[in-house]
N, C-alpha and C. Protein backbone atom coordinates (compact mmCIF):
# COMPACT_ATOMS: atom_id res chain seq x y z
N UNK A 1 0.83 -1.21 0.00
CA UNK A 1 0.00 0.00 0.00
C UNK A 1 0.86 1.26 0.00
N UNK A 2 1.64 0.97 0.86
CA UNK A 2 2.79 2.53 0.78
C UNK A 2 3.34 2.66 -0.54
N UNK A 3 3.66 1.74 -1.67
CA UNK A 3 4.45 1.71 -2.52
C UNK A 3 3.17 2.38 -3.37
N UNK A 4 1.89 1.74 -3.15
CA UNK A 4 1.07 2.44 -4.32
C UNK A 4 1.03 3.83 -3.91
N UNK A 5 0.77 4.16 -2.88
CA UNK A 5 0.66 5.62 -2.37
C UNK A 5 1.55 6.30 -2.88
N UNK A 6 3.15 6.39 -2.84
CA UNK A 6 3.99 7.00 -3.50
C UNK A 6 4.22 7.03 -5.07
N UNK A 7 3.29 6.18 -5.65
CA UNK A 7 2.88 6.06 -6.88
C UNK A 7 2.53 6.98 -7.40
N UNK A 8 0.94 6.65 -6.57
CA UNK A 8 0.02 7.75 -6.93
C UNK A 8 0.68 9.23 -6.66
N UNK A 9 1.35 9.44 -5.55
CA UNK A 9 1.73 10.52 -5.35
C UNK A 9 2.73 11.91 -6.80
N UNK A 10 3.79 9.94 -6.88
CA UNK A 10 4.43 10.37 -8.11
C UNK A 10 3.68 10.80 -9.22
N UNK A 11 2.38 10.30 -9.70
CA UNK A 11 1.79 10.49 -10.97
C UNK A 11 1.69 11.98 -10.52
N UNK A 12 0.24 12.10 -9.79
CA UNK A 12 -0.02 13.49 -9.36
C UNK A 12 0.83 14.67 -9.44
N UNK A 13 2.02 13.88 -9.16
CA UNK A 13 3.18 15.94 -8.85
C UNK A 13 3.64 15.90 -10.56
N UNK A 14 3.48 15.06 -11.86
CA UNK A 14 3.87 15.24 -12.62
C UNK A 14 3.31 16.45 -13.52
N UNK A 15 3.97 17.58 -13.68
CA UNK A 15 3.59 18.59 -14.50
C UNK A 15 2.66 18.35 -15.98
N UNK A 16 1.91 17.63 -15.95
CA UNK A 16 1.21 16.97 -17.52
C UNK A 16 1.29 18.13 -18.36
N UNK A 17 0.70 19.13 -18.04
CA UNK A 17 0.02 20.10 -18.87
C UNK A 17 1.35 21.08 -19.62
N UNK A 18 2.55 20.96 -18.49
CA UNK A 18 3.31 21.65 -19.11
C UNK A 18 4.90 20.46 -19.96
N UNK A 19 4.41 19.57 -20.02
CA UNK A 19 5.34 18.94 -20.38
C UNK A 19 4.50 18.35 -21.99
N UNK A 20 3.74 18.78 -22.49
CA UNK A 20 3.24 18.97 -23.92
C UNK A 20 4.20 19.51 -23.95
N UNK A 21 4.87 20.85 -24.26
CA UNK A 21 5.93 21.23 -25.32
C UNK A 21 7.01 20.27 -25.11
N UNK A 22 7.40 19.82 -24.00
CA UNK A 22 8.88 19.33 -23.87
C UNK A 22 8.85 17.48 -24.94
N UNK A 23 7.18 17.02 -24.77
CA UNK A 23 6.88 16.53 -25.82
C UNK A 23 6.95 16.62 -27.30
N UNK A 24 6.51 17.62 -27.57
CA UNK A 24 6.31 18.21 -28.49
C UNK A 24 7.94 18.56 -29.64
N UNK A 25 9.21 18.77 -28.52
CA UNK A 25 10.82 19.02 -29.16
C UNK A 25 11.04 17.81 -29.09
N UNK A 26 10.56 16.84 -28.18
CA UNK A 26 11.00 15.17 -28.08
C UNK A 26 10.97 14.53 -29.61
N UNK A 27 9.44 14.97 -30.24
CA UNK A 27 9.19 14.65 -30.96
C UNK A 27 9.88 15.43 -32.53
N UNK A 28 10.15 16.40 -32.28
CA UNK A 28 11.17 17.49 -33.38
C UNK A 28 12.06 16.37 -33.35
N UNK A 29 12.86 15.90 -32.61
CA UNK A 29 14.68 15.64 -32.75
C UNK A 29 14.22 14.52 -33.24
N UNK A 30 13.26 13.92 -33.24
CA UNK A 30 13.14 12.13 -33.28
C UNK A 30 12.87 12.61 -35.13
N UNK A 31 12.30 13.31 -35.18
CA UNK A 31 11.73 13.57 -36.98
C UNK A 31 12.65 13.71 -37.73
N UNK A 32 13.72 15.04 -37.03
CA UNK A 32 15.45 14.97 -37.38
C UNK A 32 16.33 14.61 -38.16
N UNK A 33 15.71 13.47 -37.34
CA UNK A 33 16.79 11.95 -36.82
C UNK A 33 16.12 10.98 -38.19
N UNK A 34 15.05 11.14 -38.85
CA UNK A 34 14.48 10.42 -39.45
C UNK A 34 15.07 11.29 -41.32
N UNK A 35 15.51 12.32 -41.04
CA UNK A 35 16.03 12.94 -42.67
C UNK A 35 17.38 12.41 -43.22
N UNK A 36 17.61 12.27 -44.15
CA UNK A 36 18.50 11.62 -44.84
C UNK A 36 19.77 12.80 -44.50
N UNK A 37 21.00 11.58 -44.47
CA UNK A 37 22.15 12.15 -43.59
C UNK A 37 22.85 13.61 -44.43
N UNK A 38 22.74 13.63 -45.67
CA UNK A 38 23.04 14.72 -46.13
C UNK A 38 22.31 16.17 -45.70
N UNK A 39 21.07 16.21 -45.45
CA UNK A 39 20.32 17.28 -44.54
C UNK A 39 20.42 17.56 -43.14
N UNK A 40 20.82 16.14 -42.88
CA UNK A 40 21.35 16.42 -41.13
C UNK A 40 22.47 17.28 -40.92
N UNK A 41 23.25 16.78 -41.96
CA UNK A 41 24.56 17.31 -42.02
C UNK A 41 24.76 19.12 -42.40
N UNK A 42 23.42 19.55 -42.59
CA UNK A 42 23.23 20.75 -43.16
C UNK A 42 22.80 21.90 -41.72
N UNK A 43 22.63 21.16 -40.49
CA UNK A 43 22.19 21.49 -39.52
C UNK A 43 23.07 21.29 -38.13
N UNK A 44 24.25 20.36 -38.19
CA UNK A 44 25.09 19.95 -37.50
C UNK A 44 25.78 21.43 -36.78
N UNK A 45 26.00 21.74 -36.08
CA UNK A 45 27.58 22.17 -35.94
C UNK A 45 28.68 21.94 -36.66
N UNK A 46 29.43 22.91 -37.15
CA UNK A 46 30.50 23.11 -38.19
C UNK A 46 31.41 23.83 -38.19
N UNK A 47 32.35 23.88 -37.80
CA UNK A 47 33.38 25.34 -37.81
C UNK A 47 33.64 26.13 -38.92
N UNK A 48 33.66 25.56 -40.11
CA UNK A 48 33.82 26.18 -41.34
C UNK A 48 32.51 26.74 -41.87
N UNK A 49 31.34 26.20 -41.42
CA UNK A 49 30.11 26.86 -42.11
C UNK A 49 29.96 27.51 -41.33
N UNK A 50 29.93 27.54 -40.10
CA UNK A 50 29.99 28.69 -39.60
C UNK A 50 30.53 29.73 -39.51
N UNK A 51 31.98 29.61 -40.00
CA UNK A 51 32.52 31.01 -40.25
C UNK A 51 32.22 31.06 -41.24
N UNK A 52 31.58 30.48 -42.48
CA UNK A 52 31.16 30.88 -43.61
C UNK A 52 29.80 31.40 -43.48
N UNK A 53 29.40 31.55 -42.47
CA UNK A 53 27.92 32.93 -42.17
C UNK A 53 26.85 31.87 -41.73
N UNK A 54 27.15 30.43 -41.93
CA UNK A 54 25.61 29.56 -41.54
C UNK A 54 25.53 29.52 -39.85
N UNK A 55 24.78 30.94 -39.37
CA UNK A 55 24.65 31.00 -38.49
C UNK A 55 23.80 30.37 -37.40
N UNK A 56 22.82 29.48 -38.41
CA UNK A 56 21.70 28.69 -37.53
C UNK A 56 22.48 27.44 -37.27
N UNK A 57 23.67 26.97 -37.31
CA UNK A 57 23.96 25.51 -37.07
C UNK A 57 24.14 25.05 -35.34
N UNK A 58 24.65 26.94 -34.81
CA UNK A 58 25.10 27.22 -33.69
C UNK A 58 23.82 27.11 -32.95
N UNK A 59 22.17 26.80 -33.37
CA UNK A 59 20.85 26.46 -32.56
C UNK A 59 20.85 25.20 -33.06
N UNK A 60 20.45 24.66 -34.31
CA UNK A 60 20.06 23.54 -35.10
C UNK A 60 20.96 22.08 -34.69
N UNK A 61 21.95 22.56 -34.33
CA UNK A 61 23.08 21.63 -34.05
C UNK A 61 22.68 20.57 -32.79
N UNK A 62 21.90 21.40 -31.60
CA UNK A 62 21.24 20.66 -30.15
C UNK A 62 20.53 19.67 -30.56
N UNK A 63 19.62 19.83 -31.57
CA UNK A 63 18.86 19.14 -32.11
C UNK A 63 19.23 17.46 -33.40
N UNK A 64 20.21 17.73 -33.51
CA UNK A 64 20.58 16.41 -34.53
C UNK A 64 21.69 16.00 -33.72
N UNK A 65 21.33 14.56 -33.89
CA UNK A 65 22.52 13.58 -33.50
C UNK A 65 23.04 12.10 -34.16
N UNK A 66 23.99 11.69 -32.94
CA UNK A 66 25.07 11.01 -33.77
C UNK A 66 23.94 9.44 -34.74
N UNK A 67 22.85 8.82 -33.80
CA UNK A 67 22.64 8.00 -34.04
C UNK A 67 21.26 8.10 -33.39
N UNK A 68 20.48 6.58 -33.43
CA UNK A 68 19.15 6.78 -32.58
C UNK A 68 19.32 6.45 -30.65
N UNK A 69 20.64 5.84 -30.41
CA UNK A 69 20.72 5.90 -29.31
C UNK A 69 21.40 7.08 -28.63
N UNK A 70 22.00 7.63 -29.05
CA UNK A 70 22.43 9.02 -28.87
C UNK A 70 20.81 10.39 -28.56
N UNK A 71 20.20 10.01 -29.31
CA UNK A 71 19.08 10.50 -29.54
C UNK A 71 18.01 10.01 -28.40
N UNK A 72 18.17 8.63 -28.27
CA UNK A 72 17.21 8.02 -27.16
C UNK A 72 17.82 8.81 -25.64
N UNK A 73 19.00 8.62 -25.91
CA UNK A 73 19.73 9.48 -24.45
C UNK A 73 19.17 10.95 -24.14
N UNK A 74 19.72 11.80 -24.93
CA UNK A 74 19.45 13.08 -24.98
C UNK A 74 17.39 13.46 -25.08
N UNK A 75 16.79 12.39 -25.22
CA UNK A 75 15.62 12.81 -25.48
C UNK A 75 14.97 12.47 -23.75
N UNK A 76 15.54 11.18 -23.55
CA UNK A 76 15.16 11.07 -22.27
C UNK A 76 15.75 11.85 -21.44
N UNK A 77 17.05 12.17 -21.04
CA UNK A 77 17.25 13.39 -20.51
C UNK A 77 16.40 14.80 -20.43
N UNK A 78 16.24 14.98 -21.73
CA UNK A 78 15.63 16.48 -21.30
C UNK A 78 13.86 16.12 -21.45
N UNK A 79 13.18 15.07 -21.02
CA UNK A 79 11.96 14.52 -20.77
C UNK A 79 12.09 14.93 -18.97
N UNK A 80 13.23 14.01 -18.38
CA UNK A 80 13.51 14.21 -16.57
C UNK A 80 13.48 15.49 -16.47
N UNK A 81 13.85 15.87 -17.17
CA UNK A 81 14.50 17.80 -16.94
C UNK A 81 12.85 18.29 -16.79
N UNK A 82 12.13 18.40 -17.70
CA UNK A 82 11.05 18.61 -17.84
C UNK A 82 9.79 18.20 -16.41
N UNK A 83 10.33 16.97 -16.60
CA UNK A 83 9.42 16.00 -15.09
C UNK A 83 9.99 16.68 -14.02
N UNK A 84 11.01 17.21 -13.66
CA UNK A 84 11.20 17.88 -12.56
C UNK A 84 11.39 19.00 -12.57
N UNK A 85 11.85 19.87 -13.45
CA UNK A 85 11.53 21.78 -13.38
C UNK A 85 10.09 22.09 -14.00
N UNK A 86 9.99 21.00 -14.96
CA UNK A 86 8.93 22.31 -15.68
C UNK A 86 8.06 23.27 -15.57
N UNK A 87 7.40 22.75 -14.16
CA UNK A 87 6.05 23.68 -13.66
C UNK A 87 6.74 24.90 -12.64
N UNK A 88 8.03 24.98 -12.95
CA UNK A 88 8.62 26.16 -11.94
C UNK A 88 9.10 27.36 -12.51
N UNK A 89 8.68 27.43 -14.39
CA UNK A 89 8.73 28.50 -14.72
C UNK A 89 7.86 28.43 -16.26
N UNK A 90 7.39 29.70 -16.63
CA UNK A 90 6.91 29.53 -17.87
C UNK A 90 6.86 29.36 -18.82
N UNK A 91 6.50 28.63 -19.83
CA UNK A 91 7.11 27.63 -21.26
C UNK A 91 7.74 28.80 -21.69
N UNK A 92 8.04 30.09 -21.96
CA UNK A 92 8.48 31.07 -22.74
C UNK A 92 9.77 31.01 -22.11
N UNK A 93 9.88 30.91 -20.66
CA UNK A 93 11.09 31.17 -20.21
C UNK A 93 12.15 29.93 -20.15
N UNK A 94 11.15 28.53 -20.58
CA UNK A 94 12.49 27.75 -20.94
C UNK A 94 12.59 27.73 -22.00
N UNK A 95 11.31 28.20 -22.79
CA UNK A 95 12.25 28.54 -24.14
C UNK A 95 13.57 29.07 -24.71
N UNK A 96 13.65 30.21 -23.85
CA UNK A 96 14.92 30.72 -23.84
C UNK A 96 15.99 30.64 -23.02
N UNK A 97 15.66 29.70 -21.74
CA UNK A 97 17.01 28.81 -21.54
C UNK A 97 17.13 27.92 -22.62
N UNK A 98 16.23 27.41 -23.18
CA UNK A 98 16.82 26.07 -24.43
C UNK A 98 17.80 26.88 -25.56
N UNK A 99 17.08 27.91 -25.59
CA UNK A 99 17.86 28.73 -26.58
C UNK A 99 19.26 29.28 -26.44
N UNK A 100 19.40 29.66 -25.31
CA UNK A 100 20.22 30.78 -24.94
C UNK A 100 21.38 29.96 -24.37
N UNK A 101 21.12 28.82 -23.87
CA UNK A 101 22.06 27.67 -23.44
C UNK A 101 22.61 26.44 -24.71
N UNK A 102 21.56 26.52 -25.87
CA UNK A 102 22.19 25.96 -26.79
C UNK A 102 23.44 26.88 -27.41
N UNK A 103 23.13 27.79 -27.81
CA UNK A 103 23.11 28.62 -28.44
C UNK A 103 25.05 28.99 -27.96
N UNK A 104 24.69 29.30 -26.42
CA UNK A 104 25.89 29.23 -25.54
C UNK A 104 27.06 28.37 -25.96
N UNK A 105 26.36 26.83 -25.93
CA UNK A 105 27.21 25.62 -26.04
C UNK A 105 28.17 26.01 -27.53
N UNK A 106 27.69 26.43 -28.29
CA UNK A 106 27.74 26.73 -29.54
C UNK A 106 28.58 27.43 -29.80
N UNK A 107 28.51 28.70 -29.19
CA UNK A 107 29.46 29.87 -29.56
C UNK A 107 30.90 29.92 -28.67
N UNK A 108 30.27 29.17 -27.40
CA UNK A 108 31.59 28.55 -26.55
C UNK A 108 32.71 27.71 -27.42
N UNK A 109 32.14 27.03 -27.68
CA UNK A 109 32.83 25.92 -28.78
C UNK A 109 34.19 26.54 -29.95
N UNK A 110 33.24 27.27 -30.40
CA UNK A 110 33.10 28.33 -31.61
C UNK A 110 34.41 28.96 -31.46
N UNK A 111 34.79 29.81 -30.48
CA UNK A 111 35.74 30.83 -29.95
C UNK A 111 36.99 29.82 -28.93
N UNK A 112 36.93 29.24 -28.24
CA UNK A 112 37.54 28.67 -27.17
C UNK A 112 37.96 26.85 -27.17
N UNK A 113 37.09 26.05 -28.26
CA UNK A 113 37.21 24.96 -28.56
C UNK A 113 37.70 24.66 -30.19
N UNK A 114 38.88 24.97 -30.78
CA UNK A 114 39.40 25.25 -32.04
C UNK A 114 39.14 23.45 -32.71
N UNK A 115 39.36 22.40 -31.66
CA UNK A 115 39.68 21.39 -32.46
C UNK A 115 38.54 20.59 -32.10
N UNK A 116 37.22 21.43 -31.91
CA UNK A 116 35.79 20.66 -32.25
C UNK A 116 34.98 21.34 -33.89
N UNK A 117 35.44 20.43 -34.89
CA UNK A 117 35.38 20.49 -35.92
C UNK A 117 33.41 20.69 -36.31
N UNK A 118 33.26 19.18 -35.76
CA UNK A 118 31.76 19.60 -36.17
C UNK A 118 31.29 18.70 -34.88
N UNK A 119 29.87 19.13 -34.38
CA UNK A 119 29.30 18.69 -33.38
C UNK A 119 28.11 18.06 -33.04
N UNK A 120 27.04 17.10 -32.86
CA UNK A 120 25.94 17.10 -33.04
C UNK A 120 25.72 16.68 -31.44
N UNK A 121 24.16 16.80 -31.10
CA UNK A 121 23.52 16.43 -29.83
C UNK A 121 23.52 17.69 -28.91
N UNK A 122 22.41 17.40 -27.45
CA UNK A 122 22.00 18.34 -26.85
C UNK A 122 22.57 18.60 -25.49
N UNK A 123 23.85 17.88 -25.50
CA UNK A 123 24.40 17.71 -23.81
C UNK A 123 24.50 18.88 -23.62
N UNK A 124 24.64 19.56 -23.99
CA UNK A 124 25.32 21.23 -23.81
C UNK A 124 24.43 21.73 -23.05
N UNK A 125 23.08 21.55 -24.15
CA UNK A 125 21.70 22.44 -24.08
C UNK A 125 21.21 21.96 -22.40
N UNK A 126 21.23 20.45 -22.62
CA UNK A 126 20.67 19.82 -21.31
C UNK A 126 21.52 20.19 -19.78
N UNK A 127 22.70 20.81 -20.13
CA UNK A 127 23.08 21.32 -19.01
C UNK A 127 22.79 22.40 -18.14
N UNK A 128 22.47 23.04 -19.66
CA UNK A 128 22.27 24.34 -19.62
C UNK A 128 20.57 24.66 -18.87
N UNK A 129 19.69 23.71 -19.59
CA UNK A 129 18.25 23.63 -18.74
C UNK A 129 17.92 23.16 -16.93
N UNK A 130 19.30 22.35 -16.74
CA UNK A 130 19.27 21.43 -15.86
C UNK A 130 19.94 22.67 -14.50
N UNK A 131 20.97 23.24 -15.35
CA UNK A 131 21.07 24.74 -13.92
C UNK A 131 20.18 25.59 -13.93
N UNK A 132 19.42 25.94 -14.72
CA UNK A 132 18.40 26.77 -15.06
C UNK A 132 17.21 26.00 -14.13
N UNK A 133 17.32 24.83 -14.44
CA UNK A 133 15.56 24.53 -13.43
C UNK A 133 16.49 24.24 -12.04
N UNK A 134 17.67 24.60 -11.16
CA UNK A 134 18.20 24.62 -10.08
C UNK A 134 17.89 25.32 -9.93
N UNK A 135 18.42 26.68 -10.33
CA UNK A 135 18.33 28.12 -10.33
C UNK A 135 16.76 28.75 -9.98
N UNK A 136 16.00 27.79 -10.26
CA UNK A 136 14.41 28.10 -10.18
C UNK A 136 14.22 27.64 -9.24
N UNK A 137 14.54 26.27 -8.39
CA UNK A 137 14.10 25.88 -7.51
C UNK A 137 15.00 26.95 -6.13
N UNK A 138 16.06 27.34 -6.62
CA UNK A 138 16.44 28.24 -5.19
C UNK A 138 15.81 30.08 -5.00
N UNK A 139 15.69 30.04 -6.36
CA UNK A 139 14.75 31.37 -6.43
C UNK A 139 13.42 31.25 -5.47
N UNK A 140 12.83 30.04 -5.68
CA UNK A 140 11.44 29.94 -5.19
C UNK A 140 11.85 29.24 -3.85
N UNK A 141 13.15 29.40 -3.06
CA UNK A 141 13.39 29.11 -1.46
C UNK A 141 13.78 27.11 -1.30
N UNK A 142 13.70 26.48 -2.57
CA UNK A 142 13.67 25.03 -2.61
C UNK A 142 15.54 24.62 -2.02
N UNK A 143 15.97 24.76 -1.40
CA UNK A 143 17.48 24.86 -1.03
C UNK A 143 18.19 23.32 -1.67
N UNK A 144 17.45 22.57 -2.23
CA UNK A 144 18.09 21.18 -2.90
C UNK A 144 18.55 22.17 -4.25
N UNK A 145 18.07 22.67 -4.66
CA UNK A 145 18.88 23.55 -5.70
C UNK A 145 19.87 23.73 -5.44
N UNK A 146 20.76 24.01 -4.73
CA UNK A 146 21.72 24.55 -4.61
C UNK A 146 22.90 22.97 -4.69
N UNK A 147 22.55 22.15 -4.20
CA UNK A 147 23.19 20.83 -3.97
C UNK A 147 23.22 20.57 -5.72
N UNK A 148 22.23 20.49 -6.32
CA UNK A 148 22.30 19.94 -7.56
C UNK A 148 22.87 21.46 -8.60
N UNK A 149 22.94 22.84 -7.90
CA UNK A 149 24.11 23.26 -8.15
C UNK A 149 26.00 22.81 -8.34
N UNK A 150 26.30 22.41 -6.99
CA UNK A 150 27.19 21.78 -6.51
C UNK A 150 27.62 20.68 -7.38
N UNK A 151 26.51 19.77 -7.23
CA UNK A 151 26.72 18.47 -8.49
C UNK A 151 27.48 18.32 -9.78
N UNK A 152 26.25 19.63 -10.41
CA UNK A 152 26.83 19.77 -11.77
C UNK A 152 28.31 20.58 -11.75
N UNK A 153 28.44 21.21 -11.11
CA UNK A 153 29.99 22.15 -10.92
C UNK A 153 31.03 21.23 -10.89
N UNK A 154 30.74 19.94 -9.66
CA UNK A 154 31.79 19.02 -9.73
C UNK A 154 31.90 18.24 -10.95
N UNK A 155 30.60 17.67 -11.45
CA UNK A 155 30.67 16.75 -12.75
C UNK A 155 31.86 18.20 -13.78
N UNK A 156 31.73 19.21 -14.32
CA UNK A 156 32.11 20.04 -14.88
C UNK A 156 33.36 20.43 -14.61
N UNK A 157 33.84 20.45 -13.60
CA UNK A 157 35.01 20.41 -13.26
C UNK A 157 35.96 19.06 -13.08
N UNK A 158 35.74 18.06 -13.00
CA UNK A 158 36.23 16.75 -13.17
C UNK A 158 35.80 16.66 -14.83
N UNK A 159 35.08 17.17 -16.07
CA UNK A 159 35.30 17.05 -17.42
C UNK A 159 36.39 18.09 -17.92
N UNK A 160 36.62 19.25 -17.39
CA UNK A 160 37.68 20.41 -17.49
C UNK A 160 38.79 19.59 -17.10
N UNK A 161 38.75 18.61 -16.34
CA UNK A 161 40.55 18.45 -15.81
C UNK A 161 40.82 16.95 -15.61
N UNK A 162 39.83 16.06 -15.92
CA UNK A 162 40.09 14.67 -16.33
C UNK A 162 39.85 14.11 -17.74
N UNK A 163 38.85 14.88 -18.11
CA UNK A 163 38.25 14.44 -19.12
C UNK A 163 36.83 13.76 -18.77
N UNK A 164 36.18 13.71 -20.10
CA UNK A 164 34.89 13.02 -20.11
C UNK A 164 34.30 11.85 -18.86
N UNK A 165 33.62 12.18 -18.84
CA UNK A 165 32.95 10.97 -17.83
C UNK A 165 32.89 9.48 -18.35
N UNK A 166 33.30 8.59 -17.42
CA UNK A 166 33.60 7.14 -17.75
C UNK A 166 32.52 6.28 -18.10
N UNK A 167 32.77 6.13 -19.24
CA UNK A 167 31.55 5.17 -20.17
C UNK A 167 31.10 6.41 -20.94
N UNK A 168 30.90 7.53 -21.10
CA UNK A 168 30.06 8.52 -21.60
C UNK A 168 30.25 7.95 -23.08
N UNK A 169 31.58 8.11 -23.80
CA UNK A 169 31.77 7.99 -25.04
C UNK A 169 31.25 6.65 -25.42
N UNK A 170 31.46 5.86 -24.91
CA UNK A 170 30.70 4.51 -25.12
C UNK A 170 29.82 5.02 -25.30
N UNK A 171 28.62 5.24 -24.49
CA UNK A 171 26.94 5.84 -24.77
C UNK A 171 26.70 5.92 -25.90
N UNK A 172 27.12 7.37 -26.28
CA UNK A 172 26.71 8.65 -27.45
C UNK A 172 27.10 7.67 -28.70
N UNK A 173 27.92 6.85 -28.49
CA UNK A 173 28.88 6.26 -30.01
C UNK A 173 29.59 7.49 -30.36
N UNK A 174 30.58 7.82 -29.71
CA UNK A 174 31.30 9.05 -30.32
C UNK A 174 31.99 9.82 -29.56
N UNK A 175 32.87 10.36 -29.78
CA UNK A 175 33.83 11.54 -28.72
C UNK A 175 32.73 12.26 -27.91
N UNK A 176 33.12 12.82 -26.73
CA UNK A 176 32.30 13.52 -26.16
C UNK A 176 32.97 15.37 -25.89
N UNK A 177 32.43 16.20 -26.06
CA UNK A 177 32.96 17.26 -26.72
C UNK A 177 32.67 18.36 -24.70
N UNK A 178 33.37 17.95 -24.07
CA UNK A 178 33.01 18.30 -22.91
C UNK A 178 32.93 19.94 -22.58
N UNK A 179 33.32 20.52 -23.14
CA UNK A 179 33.62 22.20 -23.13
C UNK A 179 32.15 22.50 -23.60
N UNK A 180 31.49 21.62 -24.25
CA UNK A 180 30.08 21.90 -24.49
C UNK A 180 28.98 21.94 -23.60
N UNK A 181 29.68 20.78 -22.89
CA UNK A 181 28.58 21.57 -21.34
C UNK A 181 28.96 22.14 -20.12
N UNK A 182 30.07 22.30 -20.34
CA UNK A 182 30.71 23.95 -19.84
C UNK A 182 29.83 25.31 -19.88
N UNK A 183 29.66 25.42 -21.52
CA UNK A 183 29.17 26.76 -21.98
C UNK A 183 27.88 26.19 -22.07
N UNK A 184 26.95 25.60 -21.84
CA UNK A 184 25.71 25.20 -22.30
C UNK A 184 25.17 25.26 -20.67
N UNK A 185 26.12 25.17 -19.92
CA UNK A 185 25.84 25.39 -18.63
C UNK A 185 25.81 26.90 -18.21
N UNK A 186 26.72 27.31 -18.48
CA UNK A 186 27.09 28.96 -18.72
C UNK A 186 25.55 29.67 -18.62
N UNK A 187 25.12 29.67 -20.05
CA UNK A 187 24.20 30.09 -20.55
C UNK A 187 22.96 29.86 -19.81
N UNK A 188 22.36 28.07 -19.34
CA UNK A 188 21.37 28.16 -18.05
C UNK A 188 21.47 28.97 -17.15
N UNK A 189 22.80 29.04 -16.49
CA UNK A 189 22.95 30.07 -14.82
C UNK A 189 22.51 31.16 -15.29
N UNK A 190 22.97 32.07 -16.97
CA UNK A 190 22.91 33.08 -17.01
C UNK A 190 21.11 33.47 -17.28
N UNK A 191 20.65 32.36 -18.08
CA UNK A 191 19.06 32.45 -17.64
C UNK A 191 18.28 32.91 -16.28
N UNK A 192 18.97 31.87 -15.92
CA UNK A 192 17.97 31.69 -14.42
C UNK A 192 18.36 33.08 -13.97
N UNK A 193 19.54 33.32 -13.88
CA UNK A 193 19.74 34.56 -13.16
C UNK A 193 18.60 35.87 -13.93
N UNK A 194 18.50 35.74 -15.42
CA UNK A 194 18.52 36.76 -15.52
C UNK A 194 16.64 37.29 -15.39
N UNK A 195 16.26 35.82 -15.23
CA UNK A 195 14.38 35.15 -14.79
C UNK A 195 14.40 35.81 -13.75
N UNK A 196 15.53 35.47 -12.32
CA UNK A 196 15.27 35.91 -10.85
C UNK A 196 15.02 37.30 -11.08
N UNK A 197 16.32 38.42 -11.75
CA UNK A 197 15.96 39.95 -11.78
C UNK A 197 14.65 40.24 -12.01
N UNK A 198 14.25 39.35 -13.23
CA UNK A 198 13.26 39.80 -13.87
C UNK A 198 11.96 40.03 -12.86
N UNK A 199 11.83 38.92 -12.29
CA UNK A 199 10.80 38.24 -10.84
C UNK A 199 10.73 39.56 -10.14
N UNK A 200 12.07 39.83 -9.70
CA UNK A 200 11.85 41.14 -8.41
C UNK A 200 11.03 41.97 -9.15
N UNK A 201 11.11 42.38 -10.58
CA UNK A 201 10.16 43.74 -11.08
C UNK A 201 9.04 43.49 -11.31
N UNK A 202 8.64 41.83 -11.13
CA UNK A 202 7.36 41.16 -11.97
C UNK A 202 7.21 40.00 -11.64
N UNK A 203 6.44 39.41 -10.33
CA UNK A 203 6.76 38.28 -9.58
C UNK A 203 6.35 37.12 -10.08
N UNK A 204 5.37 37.36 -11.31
CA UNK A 204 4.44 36.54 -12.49
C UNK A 204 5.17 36.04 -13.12
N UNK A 205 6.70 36.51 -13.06
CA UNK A 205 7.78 35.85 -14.65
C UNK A 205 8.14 34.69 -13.75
């Protein structure tokens, strides 16, 4: 009986209503993932098309990946992300952590990572959402935020100075481009932070 109770409990606290959109991109990357590899490749991360002006690869790039398990990873990831921040801020405003933290991962790369040639997948982005819904839970007084602050800093700092996390590359099928969720992290804190200002002038954001 206790086990169903915490069941039920679990169903209940699940954000349904706001986890349609996070559905909704689940279902973008999976469609993606379904275009023939020459179009994928038109959307990837690139260092050369990008300095050649294809400025959307630096968003488009979160979105395509290496394979379908690469894809199964990253989709379930930012599904949890969703199951546990989503109802703590408004679909507009993770819009633009998704954005602003891909986007991050991207231009980090771009300037500071010379020998990441071309890039695909959303680790960056998912870092970047994952301090961003911390950042929300300590805004709104939740003090486990701050621990799963802590977390990600250490995971991030043991990829800065060991390298990748053990087994990771196994996972993805592929190098793991760790400076990407460095700056993809970057870009969440700089969200959340910039949601909290916003809050003090407008307690509705």
């Amino acid at each position: 009986m206790f086990l169903i109770s915490n069941l039920k409990e679990i169903i209940a606290d699940i954000p349904a209503r706001e986890l349609r959109v996070w559905f909704a991109v689940a279902a973008l990357m999976t469609g993606l993932q379904l275009l023939p590899v020459e179009w994928r490749d038109l959307l990837r991360y690139d260092r050369d098309a990008l300095a050649a002006g294809e400025a959307w690869r630096a968003l488009t790039a979160n979105f395509i990946h290496l394979g379908w398990y690469h894809l199964f990873l990253n989709a379930a990831a930012f599904l949890v992300i969703g199951w546990l921040f989503a109802d703590e801020a408004p679909t507009g405003w993770w819009a633009v952590a998704l954005l602003v933290s891909g986007a991050a991962s991207s231009v980090g790369m771009y300037w500071w990572t010379p020998d990441a040639v071309w890039v695909v997948g959303m680790s960056g982005a998912l870092h970047g959402l994952f301090v961003f819904g911390a950042v929300c839970w300590i805004a709104g007084g939740f003090r486990l935020g701050w621990w799963l602050l802590i977390g990600v800093a250490g995971k991030l700092f043991w990829e800065q100075t060991a390298g990748a996390m053990p087994f990771s590359e196994g996972l993805v099928g592929g190098p793991v481009v760790t400076d990407a969720h460095l700056w993809g992290a970057i870009g969440g804190a700089g969200s959340g932070l910039l949601r909290a200002v916003w809050q003090r002038a407008d307690p509705r954001l």
